[in-house]
C-alpha atoms as a PDB file:
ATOM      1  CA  UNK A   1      10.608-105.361 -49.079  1.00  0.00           C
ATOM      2  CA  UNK A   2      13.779-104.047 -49.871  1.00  0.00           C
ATOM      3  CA  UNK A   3      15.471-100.974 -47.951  1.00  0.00           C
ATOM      4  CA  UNK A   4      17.440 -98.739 -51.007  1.00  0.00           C
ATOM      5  CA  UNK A   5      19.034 -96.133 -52.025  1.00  0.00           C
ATOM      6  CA  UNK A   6      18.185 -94.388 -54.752  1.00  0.00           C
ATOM      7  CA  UNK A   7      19.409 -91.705 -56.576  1.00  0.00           C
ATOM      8  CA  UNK A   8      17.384 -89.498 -59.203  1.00  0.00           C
ATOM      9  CA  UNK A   9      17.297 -86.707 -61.349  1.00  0.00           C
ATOM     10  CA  UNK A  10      14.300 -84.289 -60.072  1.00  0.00           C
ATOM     11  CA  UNK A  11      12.631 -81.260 -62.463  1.00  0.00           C
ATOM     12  CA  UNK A  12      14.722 -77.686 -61.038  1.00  0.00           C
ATOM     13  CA  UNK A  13      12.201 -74.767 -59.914  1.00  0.00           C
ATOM     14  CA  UNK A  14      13.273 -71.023 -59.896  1.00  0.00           C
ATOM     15  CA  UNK A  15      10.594 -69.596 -57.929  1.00  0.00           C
ATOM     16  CA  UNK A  16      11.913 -65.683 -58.410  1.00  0.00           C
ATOM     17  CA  UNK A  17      12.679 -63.686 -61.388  1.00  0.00           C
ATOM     18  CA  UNK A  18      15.727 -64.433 -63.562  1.00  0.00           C
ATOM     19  CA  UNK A  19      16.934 -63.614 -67.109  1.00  0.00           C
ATOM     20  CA  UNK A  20      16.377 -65.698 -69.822  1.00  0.00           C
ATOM     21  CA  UNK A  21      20.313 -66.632 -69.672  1.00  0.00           C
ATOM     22  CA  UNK A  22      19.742 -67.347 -66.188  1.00  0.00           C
ATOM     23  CA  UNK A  23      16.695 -69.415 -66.793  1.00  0.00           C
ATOM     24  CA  UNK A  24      19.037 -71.348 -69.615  1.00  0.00           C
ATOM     25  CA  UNK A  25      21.702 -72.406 -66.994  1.00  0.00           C
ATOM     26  CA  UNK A  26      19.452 -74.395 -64.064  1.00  0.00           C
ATOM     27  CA  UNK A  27      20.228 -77.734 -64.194  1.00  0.00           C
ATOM     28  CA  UNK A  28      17.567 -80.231 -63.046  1.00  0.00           C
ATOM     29  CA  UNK A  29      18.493 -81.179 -59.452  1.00  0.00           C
ATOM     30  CA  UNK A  30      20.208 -84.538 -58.013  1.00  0.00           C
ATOM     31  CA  UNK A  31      18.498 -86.364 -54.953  1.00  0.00           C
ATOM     32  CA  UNK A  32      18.827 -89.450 -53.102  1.00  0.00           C
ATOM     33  CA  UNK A  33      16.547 -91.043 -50.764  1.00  0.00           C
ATOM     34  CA  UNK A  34      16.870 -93.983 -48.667  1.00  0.00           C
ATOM     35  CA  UNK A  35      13.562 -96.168 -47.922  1.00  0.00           C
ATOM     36  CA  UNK A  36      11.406 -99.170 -48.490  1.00  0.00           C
ATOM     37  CA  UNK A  37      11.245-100.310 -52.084  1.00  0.00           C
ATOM     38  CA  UNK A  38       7.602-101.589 -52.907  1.00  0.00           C
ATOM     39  CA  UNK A  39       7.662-101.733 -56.385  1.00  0.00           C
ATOM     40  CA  UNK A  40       9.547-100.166 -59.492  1.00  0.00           C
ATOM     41  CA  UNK A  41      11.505-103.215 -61.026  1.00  0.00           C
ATOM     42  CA  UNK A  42      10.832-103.014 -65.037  1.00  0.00           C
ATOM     43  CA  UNK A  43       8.080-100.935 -63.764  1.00  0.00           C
ATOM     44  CA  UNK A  44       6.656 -97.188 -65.100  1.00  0.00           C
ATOM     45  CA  UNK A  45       7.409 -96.142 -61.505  1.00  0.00           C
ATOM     46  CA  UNK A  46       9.500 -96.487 -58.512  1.00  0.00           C
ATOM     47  CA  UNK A  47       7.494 -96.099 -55.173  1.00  0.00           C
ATOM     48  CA  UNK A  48       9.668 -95.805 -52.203  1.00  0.00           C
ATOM     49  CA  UNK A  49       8.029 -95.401 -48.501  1.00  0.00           C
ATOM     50  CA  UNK A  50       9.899 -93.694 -45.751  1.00  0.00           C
ATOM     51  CA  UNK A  51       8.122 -96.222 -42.945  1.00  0.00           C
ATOM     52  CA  UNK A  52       5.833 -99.043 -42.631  1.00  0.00           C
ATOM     53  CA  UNK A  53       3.403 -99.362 -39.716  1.00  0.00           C
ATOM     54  CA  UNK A  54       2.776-103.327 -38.888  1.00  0.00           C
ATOM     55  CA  UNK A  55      -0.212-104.669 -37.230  1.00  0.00           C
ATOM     56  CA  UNK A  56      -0.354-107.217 -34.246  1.00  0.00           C
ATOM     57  CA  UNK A  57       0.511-110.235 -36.681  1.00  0.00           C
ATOM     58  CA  UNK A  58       3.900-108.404 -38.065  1.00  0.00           C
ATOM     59  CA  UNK A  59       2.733-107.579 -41.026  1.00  0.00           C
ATOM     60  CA  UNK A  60       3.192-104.165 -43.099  1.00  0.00           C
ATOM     61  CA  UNK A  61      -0.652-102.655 -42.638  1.00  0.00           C
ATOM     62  CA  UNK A  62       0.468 -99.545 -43.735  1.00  0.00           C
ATOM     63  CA  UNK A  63       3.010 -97.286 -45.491  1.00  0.00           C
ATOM     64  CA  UNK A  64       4.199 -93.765 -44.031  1.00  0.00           C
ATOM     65  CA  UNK A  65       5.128 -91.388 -46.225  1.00  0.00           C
ATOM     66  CA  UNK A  66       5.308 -92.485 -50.042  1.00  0.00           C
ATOM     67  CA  UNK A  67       7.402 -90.896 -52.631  1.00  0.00           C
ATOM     68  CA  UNK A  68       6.512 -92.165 -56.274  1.00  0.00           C
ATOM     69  CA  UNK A  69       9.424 -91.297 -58.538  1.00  0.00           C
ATOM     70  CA  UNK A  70       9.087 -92.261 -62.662  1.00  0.00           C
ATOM     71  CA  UNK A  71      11.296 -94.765 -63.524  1.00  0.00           C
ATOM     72  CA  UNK A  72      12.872 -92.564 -66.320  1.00  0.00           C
ATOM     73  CA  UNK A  73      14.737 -90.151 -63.477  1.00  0.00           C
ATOM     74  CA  UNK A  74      16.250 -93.179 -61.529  1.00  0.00           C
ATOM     75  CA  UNK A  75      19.768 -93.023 -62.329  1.00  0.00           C
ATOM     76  CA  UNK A  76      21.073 -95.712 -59.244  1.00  0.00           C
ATOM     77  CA  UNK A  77      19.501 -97.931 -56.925  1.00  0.00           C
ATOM     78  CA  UNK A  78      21.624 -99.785 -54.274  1.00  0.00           C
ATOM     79  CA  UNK A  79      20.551-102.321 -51.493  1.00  0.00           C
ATOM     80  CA  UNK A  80      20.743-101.530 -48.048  1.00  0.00           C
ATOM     81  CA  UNK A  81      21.436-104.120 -45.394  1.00  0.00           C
END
């Protein structure tokens, strides 16, 4: 598995009251997150876990934390290590 970085382009939520002008101006919001990459090449999705829990033979039994992002908002994706 490959550790990334990968920046995307998330939906933006007002969760209070605003004008319709207002409401007209948020932007959607940039984010980058750094994990494992487990799939997401020429995929519909990217899905990124922030740990992976091995079992006695040293082999990833389990992922901690996953974050599945749609391969449409992925603007970057760089190689760590």
């Amino acid at each position: 598995m490959k550790k990334i970085k990968v920046t995307w382009v998330d939906a933006a939520l007002e969760s209070h009251n605003i004008s319709p002008e207002e409401a007209k101006a948020v932007k959607p919001v940039s984010r980058e997150n750094v994990g494992y990459q487990i799939s997401g090449e020429g995929e519909e999705n990217l899905i990124l876990v922030f740990g992976l829990i091995y079992d006695k033979e040293n082999h990833a039994a389990a992922c901690d934390q996953t974050l599945i992002i749609p391969s449409s908002m992925v603007k970057e994706i760089k190689e760590i290590e």
